[in-house]
N, C-alpha and C. Protein backbone atom coordinates (compact mmCIF):
# COMPACT_ATOMS: atom_id res chain seq x y z
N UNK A 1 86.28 25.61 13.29
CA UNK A 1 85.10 24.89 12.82
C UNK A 1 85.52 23.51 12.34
N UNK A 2 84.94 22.35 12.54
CA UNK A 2 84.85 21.26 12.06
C UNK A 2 84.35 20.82 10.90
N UNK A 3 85.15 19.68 9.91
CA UNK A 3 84.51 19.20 9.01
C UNK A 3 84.66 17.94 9.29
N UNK A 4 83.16 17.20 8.83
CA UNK A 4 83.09 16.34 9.17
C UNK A 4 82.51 15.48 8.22
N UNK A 5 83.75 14.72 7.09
CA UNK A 5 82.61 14.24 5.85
C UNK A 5 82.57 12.81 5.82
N UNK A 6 81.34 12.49 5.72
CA UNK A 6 80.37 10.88 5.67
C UNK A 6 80.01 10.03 4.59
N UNK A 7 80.88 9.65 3.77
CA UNK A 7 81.22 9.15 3.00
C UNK A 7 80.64 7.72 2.76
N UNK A 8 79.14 7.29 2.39
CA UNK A 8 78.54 5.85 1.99
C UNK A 8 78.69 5.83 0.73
N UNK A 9 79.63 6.05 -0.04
CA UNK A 9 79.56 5.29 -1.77
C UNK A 9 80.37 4.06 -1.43
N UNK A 10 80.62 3.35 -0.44
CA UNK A 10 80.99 2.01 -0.44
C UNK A 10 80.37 0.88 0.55
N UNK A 11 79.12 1.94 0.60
CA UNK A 11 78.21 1.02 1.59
C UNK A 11 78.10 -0.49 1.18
N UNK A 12 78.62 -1.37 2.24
CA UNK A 12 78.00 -0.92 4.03
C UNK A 12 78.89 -0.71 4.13
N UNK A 13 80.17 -0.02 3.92
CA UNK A 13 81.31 0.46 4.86
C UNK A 13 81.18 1.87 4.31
N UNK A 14 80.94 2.74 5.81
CA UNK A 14 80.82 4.31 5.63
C UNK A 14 82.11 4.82 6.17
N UNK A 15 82.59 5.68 5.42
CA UNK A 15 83.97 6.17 5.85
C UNK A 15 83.67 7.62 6.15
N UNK A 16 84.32 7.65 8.03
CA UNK A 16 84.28 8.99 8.23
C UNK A 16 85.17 9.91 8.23
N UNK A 17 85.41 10.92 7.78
CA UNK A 17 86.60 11.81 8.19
C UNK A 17 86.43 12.71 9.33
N UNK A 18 87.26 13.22 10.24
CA UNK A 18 86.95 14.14 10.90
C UNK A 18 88.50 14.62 10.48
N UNK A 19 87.74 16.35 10.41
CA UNK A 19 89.28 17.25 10.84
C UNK A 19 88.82 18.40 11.41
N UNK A 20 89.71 19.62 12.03
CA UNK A 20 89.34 20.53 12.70
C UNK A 20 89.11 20.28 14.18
N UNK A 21 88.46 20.82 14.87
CA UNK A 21 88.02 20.59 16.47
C UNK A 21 86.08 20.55 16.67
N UNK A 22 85.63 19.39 16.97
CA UNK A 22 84.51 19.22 16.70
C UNK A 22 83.83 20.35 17.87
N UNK A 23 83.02 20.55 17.95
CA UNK A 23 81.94 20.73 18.95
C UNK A 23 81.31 20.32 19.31
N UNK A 24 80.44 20.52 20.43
CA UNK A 24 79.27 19.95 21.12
C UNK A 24 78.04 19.87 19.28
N UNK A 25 77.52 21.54 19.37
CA UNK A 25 76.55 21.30 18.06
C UNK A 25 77.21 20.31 17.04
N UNK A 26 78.49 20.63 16.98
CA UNK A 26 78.76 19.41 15.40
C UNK A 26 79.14 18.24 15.58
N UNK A 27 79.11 18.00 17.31
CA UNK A 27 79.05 16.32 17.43
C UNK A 27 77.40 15.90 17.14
N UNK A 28 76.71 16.61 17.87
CA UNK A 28 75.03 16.60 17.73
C UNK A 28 74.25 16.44 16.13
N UNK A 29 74.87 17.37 15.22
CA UNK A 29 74.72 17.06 13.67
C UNK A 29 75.14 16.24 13.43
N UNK A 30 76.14 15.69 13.43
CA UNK A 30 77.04 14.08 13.10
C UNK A 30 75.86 13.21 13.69
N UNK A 31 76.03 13.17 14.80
CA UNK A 31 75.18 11.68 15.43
C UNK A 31 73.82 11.59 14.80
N UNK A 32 73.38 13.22 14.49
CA UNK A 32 71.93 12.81 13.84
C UNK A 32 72.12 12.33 12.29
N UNK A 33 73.11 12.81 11.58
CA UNK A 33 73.30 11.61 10.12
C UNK A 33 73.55 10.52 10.61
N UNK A 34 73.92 10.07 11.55
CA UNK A 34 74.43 8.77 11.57
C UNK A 34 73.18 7.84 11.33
N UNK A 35 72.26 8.33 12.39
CA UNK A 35 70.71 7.39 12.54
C UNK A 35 70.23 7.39 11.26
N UNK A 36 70.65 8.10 9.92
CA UNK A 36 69.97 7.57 8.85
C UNK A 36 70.40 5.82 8.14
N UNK A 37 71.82 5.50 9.08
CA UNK A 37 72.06 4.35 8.06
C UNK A 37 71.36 3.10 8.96
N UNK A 38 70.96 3.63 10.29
CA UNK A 38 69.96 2.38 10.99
C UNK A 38 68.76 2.25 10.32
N UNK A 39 68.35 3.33 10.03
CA UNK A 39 66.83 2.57 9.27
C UNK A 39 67.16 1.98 7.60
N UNK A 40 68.90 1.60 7.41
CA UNK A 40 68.06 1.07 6.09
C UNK A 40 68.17 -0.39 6.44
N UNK A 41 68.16 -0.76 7.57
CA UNK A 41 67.95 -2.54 8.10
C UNK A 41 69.10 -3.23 7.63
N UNK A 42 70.27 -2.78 7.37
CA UNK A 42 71.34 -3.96 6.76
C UNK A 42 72.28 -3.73 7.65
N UNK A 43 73.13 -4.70 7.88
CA UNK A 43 74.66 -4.63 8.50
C UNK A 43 75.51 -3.50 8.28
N UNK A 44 75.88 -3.07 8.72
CA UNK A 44 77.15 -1.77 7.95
C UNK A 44 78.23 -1.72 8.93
N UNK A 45 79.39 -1.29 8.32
CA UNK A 45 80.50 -0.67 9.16
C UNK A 45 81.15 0.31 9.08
N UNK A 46 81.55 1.33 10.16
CA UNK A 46 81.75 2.54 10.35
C UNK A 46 83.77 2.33 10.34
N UNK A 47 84.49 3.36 9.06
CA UNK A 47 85.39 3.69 9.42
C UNK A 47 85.65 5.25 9.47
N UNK A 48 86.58 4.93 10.81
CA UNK A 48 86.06 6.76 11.14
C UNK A 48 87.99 7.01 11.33
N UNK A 49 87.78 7.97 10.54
CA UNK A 49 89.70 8.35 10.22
C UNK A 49 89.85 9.64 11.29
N UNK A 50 90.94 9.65 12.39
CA UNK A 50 90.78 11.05 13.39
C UNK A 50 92.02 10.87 13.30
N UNK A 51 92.91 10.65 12.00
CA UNK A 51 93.89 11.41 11.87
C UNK A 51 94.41 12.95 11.55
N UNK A 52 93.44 13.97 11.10
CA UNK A 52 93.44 15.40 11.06
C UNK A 52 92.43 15.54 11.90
N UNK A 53 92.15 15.04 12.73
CA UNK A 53 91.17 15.45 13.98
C UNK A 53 91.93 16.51 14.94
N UNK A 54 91.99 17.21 15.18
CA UNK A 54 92.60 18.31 17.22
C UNK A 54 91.37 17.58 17.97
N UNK A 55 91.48 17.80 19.19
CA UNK A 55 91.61 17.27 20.41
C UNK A 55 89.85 17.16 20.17
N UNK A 56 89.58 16.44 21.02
CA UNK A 56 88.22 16.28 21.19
C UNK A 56 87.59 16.84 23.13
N UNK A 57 86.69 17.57 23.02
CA UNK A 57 86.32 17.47 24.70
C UNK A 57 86.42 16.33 25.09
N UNK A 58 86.02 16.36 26.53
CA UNK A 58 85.19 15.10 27.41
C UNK A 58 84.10 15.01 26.68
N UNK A 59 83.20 15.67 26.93
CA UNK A 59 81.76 15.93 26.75
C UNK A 59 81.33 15.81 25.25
N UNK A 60 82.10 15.95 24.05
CA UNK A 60 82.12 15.65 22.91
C UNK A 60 82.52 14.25 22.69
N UNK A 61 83.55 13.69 23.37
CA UNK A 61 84.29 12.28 23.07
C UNK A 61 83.21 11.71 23.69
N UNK A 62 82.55 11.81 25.41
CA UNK A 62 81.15 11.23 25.32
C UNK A 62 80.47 10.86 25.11
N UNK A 63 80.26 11.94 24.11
CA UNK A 63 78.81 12.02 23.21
C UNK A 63 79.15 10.69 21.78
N UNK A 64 80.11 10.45 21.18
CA UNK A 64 80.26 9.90 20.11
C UNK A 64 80.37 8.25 20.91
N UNK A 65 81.50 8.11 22.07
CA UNK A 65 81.08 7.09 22.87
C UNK A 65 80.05 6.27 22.86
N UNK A 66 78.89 7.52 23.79
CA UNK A 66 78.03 6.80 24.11
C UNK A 66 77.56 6.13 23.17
N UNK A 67 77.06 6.75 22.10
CA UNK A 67 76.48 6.66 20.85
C UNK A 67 76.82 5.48 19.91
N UNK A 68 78.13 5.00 19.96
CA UNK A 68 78.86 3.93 19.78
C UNK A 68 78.39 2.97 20.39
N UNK A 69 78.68 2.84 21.70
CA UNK A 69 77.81 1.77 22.95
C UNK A 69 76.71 1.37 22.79
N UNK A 70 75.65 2.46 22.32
CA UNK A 70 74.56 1.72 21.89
C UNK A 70 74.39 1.45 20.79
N UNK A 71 74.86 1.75 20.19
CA UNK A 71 74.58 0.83 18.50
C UNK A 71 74.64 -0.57 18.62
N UNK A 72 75.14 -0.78 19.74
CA UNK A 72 75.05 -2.86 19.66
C UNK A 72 73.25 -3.37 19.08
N UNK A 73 72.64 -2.27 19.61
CA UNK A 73 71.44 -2.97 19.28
C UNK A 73 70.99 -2.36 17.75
N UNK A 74 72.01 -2.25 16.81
CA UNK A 74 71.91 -1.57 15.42
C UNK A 74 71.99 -2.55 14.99
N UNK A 75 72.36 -2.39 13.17
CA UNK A 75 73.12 -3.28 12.70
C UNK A 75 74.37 -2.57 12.03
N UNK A 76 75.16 -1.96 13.33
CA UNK A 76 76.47 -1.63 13.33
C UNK A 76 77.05 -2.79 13.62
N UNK A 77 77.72 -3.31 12.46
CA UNK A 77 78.56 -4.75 13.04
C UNK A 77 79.87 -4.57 13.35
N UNK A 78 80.34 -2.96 13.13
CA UNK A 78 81.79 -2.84 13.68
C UNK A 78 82.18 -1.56 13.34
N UNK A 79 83.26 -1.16 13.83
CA UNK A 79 84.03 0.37 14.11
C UNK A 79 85.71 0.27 13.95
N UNK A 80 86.07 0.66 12.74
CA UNK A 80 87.45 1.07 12.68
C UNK A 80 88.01 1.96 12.82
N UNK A 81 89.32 2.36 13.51
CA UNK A 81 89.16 3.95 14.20
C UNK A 81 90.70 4.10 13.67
N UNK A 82 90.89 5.09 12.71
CA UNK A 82 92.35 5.09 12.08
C UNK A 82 92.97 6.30 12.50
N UNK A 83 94.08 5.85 13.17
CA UNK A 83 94.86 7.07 14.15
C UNK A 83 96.03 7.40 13.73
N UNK A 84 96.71 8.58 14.12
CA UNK A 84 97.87 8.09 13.79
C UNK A 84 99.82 8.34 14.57
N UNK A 85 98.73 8.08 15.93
CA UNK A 85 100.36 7.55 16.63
C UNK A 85 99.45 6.26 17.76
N UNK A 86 100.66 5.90 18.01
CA UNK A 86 100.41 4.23 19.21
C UNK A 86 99.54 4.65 20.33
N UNK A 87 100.03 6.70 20.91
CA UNK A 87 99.51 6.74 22.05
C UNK A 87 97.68 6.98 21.81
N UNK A 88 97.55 7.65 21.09
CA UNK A 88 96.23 7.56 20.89
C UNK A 88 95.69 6.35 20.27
N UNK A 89 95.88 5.22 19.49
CA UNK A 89 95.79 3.89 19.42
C UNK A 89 95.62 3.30 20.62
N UNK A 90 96.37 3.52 21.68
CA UNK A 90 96.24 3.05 23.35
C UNK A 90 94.98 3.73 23.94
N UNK A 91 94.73 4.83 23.89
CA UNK A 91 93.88 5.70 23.84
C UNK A 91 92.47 4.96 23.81
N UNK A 92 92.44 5.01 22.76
CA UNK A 92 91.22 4.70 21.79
C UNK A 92 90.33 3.46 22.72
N UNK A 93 91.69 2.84 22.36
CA UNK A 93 91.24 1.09 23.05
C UNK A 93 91.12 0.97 24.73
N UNK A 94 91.79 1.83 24.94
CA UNK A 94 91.33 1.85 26.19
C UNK A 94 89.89 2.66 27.06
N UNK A 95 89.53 3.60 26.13
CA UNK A 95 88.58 4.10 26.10
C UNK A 95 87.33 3.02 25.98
N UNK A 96 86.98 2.44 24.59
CA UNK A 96 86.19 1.36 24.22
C UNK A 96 86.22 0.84 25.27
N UNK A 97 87.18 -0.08 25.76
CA UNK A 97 86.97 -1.32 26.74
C UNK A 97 86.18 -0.48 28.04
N UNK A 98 86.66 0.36 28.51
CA UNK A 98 86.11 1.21 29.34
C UNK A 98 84.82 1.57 29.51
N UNK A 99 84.13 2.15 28.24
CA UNK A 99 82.24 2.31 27.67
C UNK A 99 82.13 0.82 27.91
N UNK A 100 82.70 -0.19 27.18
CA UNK A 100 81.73 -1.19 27.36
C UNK A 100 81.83 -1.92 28.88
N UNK A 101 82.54 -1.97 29.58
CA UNK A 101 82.70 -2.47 30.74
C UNK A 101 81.86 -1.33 31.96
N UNK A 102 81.17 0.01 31.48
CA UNK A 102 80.66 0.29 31.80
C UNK A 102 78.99 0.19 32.11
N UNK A 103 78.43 -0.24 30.78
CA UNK A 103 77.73 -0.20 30.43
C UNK A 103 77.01 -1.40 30.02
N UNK A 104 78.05 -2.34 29.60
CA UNK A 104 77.79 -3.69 29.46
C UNK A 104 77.64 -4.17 28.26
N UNK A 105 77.79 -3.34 27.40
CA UNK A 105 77.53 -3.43 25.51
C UNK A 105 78.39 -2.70 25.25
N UNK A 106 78.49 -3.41 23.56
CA UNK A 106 79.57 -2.56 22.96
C UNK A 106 79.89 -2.78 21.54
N UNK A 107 80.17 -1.78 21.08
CA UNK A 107 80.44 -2.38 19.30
C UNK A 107 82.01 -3.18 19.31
N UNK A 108 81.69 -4.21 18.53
CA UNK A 108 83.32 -4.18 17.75
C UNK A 108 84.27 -3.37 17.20
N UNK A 109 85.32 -3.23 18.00
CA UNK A 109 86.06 -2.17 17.31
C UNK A 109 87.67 -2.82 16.84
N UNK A 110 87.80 -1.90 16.19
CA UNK A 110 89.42 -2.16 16.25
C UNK A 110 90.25 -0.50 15.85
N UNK A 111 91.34 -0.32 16.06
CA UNK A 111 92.23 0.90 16.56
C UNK A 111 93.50 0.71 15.45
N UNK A 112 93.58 1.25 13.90
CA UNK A 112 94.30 0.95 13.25
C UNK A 112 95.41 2.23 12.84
N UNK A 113 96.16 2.19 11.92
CA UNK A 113 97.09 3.01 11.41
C UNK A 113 96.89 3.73 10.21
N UNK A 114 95.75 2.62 8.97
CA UNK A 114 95.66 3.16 7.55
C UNK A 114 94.36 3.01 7.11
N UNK A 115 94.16 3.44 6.25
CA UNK A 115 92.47 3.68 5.86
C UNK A 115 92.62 1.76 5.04
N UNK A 116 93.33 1.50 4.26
CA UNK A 116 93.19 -0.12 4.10
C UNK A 116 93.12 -1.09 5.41
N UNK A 117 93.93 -0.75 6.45
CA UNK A 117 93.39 -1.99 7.23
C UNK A 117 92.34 -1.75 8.01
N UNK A 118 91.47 -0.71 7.93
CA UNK A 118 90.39 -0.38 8.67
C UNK A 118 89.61 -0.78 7.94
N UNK A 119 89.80 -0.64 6.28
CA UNK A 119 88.56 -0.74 5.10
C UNK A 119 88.45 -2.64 5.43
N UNK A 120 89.72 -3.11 5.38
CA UNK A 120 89.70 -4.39 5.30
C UNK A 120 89.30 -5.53 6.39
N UNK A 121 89.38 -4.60 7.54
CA UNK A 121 88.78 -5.06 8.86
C UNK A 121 87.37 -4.96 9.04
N UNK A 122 86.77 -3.99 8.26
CA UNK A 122 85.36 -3.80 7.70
C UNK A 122 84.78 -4.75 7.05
N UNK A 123 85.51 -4.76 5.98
CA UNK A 123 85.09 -5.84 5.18
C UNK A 123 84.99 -7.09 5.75
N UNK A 124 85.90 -7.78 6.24
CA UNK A 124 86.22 -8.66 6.97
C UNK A 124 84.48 -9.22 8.01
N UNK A 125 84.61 -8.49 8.95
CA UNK A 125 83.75 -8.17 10.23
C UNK A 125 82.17 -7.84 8.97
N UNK A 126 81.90 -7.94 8.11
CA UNK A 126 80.76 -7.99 7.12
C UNK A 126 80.88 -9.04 6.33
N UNK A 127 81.91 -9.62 5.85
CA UNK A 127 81.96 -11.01 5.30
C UNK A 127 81.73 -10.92 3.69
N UNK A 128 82.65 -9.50 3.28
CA UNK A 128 82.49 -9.22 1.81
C UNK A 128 83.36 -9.76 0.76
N UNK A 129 83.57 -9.54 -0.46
CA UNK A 129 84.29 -10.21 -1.04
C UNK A 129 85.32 -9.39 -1.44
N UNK A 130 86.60 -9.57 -1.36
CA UNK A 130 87.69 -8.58 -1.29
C UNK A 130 87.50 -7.74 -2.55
N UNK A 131 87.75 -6.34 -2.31
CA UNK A 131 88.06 -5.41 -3.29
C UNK A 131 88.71 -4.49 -3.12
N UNK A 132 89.43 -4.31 -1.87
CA UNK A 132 89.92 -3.02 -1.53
C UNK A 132 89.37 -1.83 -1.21
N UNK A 133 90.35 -1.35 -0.90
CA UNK A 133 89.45 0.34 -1.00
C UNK A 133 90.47 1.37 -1.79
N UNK A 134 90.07 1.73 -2.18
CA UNK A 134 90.78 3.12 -3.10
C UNK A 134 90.28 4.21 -3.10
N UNK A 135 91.06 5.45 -2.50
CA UNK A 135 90.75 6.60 -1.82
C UNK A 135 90.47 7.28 -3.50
């Protein structure tokens, strides 16, 4: 079973965790919290940590994909994705470029190592005033 916790006490930067092996249903529950932070009309940015993540399907990695891809027309202003080896870092990014060259849209992303340079690439890509993040 998957846990999957969604973390906005530092909104607009929502920090996700994933660990366990997601599923189809608990990719489907995820994506439907997600649509609550589009209706509150502000900029936000998604850091999503899949360092205690196991493997993801096709059809699950898909699903979060796609879902990604279209947020261009959100006000998702960006996606930090904290991994933690190079090959899935290669992974990642090669994936992204891939959805969007598919499709023709795409969020900003970036493919990091630590929950600070994802927080700070967040911040950054929102134009906040430095504070860090502290787990």
């Amino acid at each position: 079973m998957a846990v999957i916790d969604i973390d906005d006490n530092r909104w607009p930067i929502v920090i996700i965790t994933f660990s366990g092996k997601e599923s189809r249903e608990d990719m489907e529950r995820f994506l439907q919290r997600l649509e609550m932070f589009q209706s509150r009309d502000d900029e936000y940015c998604f850091v999503i940590d899949l360092r205690e993540m196991n493997h993801l399907s096709g059809e699950v990695r898909e699903m979060l994909i796609r879902w990604l891809g279209n947020s261009g027309s959100h006000d998702l202003a960006g996606t930090a994705m904290v991994v933690s080896s190079p090959v899935m870092r290669l992974y990642l990014t090669m994936l992204m470029w891939w959805q969007k060259s598919r499709i023709g849209s795409g969020v900003k992303h970036k493919t990091v190592f630590s929950l600070n340079e994802a927080y700070e690439w967040s911040r950054n890509r929102l134009d906040m005033p430095r504070s860090g993040y502290q787990k």
